[in-house]
Structures are given as C-alpha cells and as structure tokens.
Protein backbone atom coordinates (compact mmCIF):
# COMPACT_ATOMS: atom_id res chain seq x y z
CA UNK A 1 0.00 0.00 0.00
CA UNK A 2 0.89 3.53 -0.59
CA UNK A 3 0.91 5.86 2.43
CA UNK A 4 2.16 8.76 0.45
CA UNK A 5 0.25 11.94 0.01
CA UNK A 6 0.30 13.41 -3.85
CA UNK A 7 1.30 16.36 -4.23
CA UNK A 8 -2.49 18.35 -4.67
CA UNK A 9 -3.07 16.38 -0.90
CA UNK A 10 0.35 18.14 0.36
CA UNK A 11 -1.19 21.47 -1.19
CA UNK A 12 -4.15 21.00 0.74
CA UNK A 13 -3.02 20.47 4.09
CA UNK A 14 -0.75 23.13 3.77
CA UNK A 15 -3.99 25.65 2.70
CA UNK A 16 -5.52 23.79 5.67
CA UNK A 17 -3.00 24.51 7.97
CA UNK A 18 -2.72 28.46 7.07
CA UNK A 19 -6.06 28.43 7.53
CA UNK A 20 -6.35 27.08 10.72
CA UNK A 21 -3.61 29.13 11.96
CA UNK A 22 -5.83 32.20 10.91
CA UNK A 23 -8.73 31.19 12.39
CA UNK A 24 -6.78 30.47 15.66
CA UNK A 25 -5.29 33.97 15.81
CA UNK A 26 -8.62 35.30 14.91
CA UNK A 27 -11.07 33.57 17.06
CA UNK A 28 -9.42 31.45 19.90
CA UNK A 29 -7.48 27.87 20.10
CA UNK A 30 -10.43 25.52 21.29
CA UNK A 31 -10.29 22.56 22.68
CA UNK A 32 -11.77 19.68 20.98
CA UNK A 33 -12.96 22.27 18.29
CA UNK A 34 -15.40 19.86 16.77
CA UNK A 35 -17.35 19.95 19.71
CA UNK A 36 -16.37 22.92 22.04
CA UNK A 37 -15.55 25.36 19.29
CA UNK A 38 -18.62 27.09 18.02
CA UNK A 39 -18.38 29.86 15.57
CA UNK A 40 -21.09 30.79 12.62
CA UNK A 41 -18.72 33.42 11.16
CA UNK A 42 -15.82 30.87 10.60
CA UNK A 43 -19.03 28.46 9.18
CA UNK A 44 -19.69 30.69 6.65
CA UNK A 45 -15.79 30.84 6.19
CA UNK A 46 -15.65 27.61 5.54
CA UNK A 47 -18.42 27.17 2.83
CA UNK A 48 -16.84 29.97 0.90
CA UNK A 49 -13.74 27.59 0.83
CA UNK A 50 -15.75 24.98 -0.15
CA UNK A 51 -14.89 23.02 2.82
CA UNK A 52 -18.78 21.79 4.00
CA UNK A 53 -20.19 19.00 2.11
CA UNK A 54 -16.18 18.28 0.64
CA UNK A 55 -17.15 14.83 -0.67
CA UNK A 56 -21.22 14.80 -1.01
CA UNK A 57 -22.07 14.15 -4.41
CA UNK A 58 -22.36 17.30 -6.78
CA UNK A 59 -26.07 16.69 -8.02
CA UNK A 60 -27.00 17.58 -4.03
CA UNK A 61 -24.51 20.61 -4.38
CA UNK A 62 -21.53 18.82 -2.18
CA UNK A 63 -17.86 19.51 -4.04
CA UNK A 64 -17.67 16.04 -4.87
CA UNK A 65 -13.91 15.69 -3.73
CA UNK A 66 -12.61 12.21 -2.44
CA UNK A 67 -13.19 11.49 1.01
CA UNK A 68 -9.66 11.91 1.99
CA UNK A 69 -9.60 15.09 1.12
CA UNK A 70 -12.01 15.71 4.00
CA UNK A 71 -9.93 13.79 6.48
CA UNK A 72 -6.94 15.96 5.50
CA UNK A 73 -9.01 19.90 6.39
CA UNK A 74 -10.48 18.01 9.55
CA UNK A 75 -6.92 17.35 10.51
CA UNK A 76 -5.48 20.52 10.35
CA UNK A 77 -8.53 22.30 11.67
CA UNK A 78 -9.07 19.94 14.71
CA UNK A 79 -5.52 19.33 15.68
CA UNK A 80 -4.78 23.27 15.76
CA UNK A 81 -8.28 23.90 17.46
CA UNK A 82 -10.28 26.24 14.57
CA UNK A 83 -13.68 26.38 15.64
CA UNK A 84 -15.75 24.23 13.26
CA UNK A 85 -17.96 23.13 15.54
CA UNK A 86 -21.42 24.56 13.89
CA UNK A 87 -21.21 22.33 11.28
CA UNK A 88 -19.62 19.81 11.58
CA UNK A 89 -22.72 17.62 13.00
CA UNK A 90 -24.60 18.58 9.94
CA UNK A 91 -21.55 18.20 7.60
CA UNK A 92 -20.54 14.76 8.89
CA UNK A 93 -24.13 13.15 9.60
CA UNK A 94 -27.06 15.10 8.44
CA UNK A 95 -26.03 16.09 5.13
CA UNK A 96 -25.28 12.24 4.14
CA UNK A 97 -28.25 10.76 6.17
CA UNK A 98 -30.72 13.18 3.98
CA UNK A 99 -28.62 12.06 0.73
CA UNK A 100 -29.42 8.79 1.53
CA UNK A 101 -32.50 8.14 3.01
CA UNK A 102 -34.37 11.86 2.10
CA UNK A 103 -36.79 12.61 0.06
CA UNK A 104 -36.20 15.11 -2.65
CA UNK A 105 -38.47 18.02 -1.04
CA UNK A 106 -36.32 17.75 2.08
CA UNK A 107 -32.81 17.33 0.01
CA UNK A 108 -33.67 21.02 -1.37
CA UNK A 109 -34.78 22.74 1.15
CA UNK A 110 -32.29 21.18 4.21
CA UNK A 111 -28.89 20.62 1.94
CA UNK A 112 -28.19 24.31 0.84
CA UNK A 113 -28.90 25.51 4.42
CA UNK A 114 -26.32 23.07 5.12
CA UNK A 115 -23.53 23.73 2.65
CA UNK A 116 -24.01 27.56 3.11
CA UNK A 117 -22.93 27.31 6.60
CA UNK A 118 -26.54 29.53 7.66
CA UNK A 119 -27.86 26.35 10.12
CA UNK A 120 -26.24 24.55 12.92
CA UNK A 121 -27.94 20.90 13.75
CA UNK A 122 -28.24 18.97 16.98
CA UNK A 123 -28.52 15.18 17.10
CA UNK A 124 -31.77 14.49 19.29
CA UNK A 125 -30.54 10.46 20.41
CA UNK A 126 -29.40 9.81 24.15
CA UNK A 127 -32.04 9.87 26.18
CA UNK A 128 -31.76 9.44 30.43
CA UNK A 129 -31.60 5.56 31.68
CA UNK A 130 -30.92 4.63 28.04
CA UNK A 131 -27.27 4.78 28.14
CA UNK A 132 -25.73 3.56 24.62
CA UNK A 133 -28.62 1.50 24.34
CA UNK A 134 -30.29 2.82 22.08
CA UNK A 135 -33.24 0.32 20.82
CA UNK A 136 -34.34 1.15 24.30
CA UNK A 137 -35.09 4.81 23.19
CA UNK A 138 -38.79 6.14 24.75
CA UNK A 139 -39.07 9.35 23.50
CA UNK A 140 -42.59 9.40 21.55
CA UNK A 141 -43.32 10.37 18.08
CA UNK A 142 -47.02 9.37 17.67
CA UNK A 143 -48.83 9.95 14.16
CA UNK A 144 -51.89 12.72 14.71
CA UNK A 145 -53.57 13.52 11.16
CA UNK A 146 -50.86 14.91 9.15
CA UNK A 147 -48.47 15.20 11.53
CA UNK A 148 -46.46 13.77 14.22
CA UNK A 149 -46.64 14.61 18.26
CA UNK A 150 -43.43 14.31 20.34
CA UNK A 151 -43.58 13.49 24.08
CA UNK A 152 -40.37 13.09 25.73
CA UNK A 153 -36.26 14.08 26.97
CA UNK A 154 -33.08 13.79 25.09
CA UNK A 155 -29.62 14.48 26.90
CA UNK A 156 -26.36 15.27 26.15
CA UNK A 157 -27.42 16.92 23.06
CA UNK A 158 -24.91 18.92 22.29
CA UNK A 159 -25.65 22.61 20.81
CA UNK A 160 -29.06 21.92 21.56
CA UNK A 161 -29.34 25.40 22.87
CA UNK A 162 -28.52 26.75 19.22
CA UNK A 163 -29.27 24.78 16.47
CA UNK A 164 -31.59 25.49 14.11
CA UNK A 165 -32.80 21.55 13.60
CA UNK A 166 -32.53 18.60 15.53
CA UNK A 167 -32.46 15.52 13.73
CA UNK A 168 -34.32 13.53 16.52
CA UNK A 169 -34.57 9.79 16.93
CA UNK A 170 -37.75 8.71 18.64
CA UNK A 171 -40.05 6.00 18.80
CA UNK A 172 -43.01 5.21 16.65
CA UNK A 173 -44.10 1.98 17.46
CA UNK A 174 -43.87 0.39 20.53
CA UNK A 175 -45.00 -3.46 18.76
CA UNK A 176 -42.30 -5.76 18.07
CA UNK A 177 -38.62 -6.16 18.93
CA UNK A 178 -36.90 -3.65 20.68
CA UNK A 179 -35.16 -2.00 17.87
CA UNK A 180 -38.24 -2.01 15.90
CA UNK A 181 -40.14 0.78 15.68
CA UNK A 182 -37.50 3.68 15.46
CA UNK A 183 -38.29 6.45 13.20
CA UNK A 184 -36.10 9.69 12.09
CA UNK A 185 -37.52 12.89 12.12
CA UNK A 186 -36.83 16.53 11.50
CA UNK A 187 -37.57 18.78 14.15
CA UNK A 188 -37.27 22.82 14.23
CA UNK A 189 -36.12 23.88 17.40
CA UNK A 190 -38.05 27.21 17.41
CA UNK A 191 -41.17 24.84 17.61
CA UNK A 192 -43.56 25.27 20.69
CA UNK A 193 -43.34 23.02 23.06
CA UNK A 194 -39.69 22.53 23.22
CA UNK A 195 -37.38 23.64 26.36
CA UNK A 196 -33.57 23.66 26.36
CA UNK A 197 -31.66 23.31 29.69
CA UNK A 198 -28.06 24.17 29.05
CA UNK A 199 -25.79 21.70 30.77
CA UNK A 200 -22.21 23.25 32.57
CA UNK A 201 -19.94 20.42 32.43
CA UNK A 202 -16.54 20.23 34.85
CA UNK A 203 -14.75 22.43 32.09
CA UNK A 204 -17.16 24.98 32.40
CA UNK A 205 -18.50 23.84 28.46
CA UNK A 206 -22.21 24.62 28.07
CA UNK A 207 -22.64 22.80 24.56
CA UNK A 208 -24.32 19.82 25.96
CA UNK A 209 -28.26 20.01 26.97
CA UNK A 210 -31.39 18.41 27.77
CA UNK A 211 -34.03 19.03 26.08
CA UNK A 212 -37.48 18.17 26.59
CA UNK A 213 -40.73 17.76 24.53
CA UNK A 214 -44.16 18.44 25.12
CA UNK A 215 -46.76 17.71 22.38
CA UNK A 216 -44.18 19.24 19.87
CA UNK A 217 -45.96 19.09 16.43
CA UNK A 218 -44.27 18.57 13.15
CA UNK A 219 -45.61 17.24 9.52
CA UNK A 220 -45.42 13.74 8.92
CA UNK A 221 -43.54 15.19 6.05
CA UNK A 222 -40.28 15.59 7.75
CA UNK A 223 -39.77 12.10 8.61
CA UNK A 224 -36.61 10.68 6.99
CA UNK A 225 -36.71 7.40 5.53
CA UNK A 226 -39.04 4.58 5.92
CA UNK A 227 -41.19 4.97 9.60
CA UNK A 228 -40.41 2.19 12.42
CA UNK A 229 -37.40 0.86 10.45
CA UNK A 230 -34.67 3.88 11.17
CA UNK A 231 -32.34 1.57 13.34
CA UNK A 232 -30.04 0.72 10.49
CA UNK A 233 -30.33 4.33 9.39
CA UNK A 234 -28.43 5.34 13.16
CA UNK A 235 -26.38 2.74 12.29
CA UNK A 236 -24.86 4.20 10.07
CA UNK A 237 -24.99 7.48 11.25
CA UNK A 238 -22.76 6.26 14.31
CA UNK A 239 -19.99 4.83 11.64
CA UNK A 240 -19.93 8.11 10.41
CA UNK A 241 -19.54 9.85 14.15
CA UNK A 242 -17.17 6.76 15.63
CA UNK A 243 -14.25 6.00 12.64
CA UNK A 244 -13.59 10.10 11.81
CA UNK A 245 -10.44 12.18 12.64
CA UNK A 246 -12.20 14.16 15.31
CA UNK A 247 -11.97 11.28 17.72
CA UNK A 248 -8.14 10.97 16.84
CA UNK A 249 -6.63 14.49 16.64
CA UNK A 250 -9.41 16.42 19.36
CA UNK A 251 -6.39 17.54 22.07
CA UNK A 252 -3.40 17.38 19.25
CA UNK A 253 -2.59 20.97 20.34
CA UNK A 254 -2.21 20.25 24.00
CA UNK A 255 0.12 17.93 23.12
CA UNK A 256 2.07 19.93 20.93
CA UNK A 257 2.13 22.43 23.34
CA UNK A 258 3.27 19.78 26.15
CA UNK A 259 6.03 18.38 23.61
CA UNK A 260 7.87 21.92 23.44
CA UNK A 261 8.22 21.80 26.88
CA UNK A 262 9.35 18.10 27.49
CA UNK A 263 12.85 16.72 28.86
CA UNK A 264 13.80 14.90 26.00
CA UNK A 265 17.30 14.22 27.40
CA UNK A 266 15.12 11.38 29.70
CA UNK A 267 14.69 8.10 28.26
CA UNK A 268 11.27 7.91 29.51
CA UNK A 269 10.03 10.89 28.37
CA UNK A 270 11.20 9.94 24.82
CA UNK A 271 9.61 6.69 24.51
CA UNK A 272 6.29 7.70 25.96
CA UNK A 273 7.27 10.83 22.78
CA UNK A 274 7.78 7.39 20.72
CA UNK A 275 4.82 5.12 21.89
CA UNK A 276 2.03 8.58 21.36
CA UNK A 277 4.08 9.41 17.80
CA UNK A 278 3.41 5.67 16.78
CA UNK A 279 -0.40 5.53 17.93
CA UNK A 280 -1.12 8.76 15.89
CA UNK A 281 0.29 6.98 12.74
CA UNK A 282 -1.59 4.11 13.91
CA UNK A 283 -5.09 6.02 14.62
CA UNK A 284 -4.43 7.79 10.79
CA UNK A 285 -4.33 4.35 9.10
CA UNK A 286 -7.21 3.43 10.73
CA UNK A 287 -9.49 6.28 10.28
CA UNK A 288 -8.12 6.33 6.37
CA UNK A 289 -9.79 2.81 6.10
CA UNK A 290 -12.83 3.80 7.72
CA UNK A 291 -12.69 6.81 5.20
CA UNK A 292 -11.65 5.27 1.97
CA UNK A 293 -14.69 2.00 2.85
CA UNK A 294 -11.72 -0.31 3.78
CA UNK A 295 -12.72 -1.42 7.25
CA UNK A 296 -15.01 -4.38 8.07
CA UNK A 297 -19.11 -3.41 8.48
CA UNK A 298 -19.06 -2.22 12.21
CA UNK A 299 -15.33 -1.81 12.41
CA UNK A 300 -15.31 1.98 13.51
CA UNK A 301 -16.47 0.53 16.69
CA UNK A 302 -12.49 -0.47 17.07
CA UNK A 303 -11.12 2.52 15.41
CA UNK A 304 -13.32 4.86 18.07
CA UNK A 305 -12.09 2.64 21.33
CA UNK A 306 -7.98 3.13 19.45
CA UNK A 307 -8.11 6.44 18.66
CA UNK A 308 -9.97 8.06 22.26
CA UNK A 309 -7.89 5.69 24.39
CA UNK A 310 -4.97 7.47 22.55
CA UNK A 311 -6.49 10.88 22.99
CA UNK A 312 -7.12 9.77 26.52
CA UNK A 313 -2.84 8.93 26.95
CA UNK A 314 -2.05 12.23 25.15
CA UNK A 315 -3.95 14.42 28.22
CA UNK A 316 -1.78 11.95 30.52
CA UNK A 317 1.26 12.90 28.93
CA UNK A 318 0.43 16.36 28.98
CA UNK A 319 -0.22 16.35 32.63
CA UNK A 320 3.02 14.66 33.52
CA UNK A 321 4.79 17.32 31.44
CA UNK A 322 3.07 20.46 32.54
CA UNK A 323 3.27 19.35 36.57
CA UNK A 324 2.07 21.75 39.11
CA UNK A 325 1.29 24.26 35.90
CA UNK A 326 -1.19 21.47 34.60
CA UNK A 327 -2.86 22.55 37.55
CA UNK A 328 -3.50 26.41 37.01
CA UNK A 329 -7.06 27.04 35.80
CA UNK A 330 -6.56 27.92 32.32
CA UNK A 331 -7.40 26.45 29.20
CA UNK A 332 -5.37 23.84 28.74
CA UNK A 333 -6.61 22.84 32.20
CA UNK A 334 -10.09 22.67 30.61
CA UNK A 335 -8.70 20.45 28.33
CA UNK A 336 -6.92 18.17 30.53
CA UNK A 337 -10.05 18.10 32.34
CA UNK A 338 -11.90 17.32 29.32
CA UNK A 339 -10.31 13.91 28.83
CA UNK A 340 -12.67 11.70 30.46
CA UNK A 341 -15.36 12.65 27.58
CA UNK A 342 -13.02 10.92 25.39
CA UNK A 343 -14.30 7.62 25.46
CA UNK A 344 -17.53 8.19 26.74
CA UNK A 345 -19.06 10.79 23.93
CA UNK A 346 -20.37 8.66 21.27
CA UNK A 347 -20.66 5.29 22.68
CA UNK A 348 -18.20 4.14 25.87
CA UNK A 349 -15.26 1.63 25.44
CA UNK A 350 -16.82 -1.20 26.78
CA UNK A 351 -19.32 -0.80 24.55
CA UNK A 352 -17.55 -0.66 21.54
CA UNK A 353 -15.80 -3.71 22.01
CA UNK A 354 -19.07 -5.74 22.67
CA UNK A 355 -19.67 -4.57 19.22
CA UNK A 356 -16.67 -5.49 17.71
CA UNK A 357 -17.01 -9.23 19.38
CA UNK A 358 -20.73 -9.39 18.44
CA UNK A 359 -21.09 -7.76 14.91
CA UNK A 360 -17.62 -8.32 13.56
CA UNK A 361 -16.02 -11.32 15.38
CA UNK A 362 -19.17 -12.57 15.58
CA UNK A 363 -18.41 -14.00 19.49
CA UNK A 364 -21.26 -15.43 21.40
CA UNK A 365 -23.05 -12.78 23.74
C-alpha cells in the first residue's frame, strides 16, 4: 500500500493549515474544536472555501472531492483547534443521512442551508436511563392527522441550545422487537413546546443540553426514511460519528504544546514521545480505512475505542509534562479536564468492544 500523500493532498493540508492558523489567531485555540468550538462566522468561512459537504455528491450541491480530502481539512482544523464546531454535526451526519434516506423536497430545502454554513444541527438520540442503548429509546413520536406529536427528553445533546434543527430519533411503534419501531424525524427547534436546559460540564462547556418535549408538532412530512425501520439508518450514522479524525486528533494541540516543553534528554520521556508518535500513525491508518470503505461493516467501533484511548494517553502525557502548571485554571486545564469525555461521547469503550465481538467477530453474547 501507498501511504504517500500526492502532491495536490500536500497542497491542501498546507492551505488547511494556514487556515487554521488564521482562524486560531482570529477567534481562539479551542479545545476539541469539533465539539467545544462554536463559531457561525468561521461556518460561513468555511463554505466559501468549499470546505462543508467536501465529498457529497455534486447533483446535491456537495464539491464532490474524495473522502480523503475531508480527512486531511479536519486534521489541520481539529488538531490546531479552529472552531468548526457549527457544522460539523450537519456536515458529517445530516447532510449524508438526507442524501441517503431523504426525500427530494427535504434534500432542497435542508442541503443548501447546510452547505451555506446559515444552520447549525443537533442530534436528538441519548435519552436518560438509556445509556448507549439505544433500541431502548422512549421518546414518543405518535402519528396525529398529518403530523407527528413528540412526548419526551433527550440528553447530552450537544448545541441543543442553538441549532436550528434537531435531527431527533424517537419511537413510533412500541409493537415488536426492541429496535423495531425507530423512526427519524426533522424537528425545528423554534417549535412550541420545546425547552432547552443548558448543561455546565466540569470544564465549564455549556454545549451539551437536555431538552425536553411536550406535544411538539411537526408534519409527517419531515420524517426521513421509511417509519419504524430507522435503526439501520443510526447505524450508520454512528460509523460516520465513531471511525472520523475528530476522535483521533481532538487535544493534538495540547500535546504539541506539552512536547515543546518536554525533557527529551530522559529516556522515559522519549519513549512515551515514541509510543504517542506511533499511535497517531496508527489512529491515521485506521481512520483512512474507515474513510476510503476499507474497514469491516461495524469496524469503527475499534477505530473509536484506538483512537480516544490514545487521545485519553495524550492528556496523561500532557499532565506529567506540565506538573504543578497542569494545575493552574486555564485552558489547557479545561482540556486536561476534558479527557474523560473521550471515550464516553459517542458510545463508551466497553461498549464498543461488545460490538466489535458481536457484529464483527461474531463471538457469542
């Protein structure tokens, strides 16, 4: 195999990387920007660059581009902390779900809004009790006339305080198995009957919420794909959220920060420098598969529990390297403090490797 980048790829993580810098100087490092780093202005950036919707297919408006090329901007914008935060949800999961399983009324009227960077989407799918379970999901979505009513809470739904859409997973049937009966639907978030209740985490991050419904109306039109059968449709919406670069690269300036400062006259110090340099390469190859359709059906589940473990041993290494200043409240302290998200946020490490014994092994429960 070839791990060599051509020399357009070289040209575009170098445009990435000035870019990134810029944004930086212009708006604030975040940490884990893909999450914590909200900005519309540098959204609108962003689709002037032709950056959202890199590799959707050009009949929906996308650019068309090889998926690597994606991976390669999400790099350089993560790793040096550029806020893309406002649409990247929508840019890594929306966007394809409503190319794939949309109809053609909701393709034109959601997909610009999308690609011009004007709306920011939450993801309506934890719930409380449910944990990563999520065929045990009991928010309502109950079919009234010509519309659907929504009874119910989601949590942990992060920018659920200011999106324009959430893209909520609820339950229209309660017959059948337990995964049965799942439905997708689009849901305004300036509709009545919705509250928000920002969540302060220990970093002092407000992104995640609850949010609760109470008889929330909206047309039976906006349901995406076929009603009661949307369980393979989040399916695939978590390979696109578990086997990306964000869950590789999310504290890559901490640890740049902490490597300009570390003793690498110790031995020790060097190969934990050695043993993190490896596991990025490592993490890379693996997200590339995910990326270029290499990896096994279900196999992000193993790139996710790599590449946050890894992210997890970074903040370690930072701490060790920092000492006593690892302590001052600042924010690379939020960071550090940040790490036990890691591999919680979008399915937890036990978890993931059930699913990698179950669905790819194929080991007995």
């Amino acid at each position: 195999m070839d791990f060599s980048w051509s020399d357009e790829q070289q040209q575009l993580r170098a445009r990435a990387r000035e870019v990134a810098v810029s944004a930086v100087a212009r708006f604030g490092r975040h940490n884990d920007s893909w999450i914590n780093g909200f900005s519309k202005e540098f959204a609108l950036e962003m689709a002037g660059l032709g950056w959202i919707g890199m590799t959707w297919p050009k009949e929906f408006g996308g650019g068309g581009r090889p998926p690597i090329d994606r991976l390669i901007v999400g790099e350089e914008l993560i790793a040096a902390g550029a806020p893309v935060a406002a649409i990247w949800f929508a840019d890594r999961q929306m966007g394809p779900a409503l190319i794939a399983y949309g109809t053609p009324e909701q393709q034109q009227m959601y997909l610009p809004q999308i690609l011009s960077g004007e709306t920011t989407w939450c993801i309506g799918m934890s719930e409380p009790n449910s944990g990563s379970d999520l065929a045990s999901l009991a928010t309502s979505v109950v079919r009234d006339g010509d519309d659907f009513v929504i009874n119910g809470q989601k949590i942990w739904t992060s920018f659920g305080a200011v999106a324009d859409y959430c893209y909520l997973i609820g339950r229209t049937s309660t017959e059948g198995a337990a995964h049965a009966g799942i439905s997708e639907v689009i849901v305004p978030m300036n509709t009545p009957g919705i509250e928000v209740r920002a969540i302060t985490d220990m970093t002092t991050n407000r992104h995640f919420c609850e949010v609760f419904f109470s008889d929330v109306r909206v047309p039976v039109s906006n349901l995406v794909g076929v009603e009661g059968a949307a369980f393979r449709q989040t399916m695939r919406q978590l390979e696109h959220e578990r086997g990306g670069v964000d869950r590789l690269v999310s504290n890559r300036a901490l640890y740049e920060i902490a490597l300009a400062r570390a003793d690498r006259s110790d031995p020790l110090v060097r190969q934990r420098i050695s043993r993190l340099e490896i596991d990025y390469r490592i993490g890379r190859i693996l997200v590339v598969r995910e990326v270029l359709k290499q990896a096994p059906a279900g196999f992000s589940a193993a790139t996710k529990c790599f590449c946050t473990e890894h992210e997890a041993r970074v903040a370690e290494f930072v701490f060790h390297v920092l000492g006593a200043d690892s302590m001052i409240w600042d924010d690379v302290t939020r960071g550090l403090c940040y790490a036990p998200g890691y591999t919680i946020m979008g399915g937890t490490s036990n978890v993931m490797r059930n699913i990698l014994g179950e669905r790819v092994l194929g080991l007995p429960r």
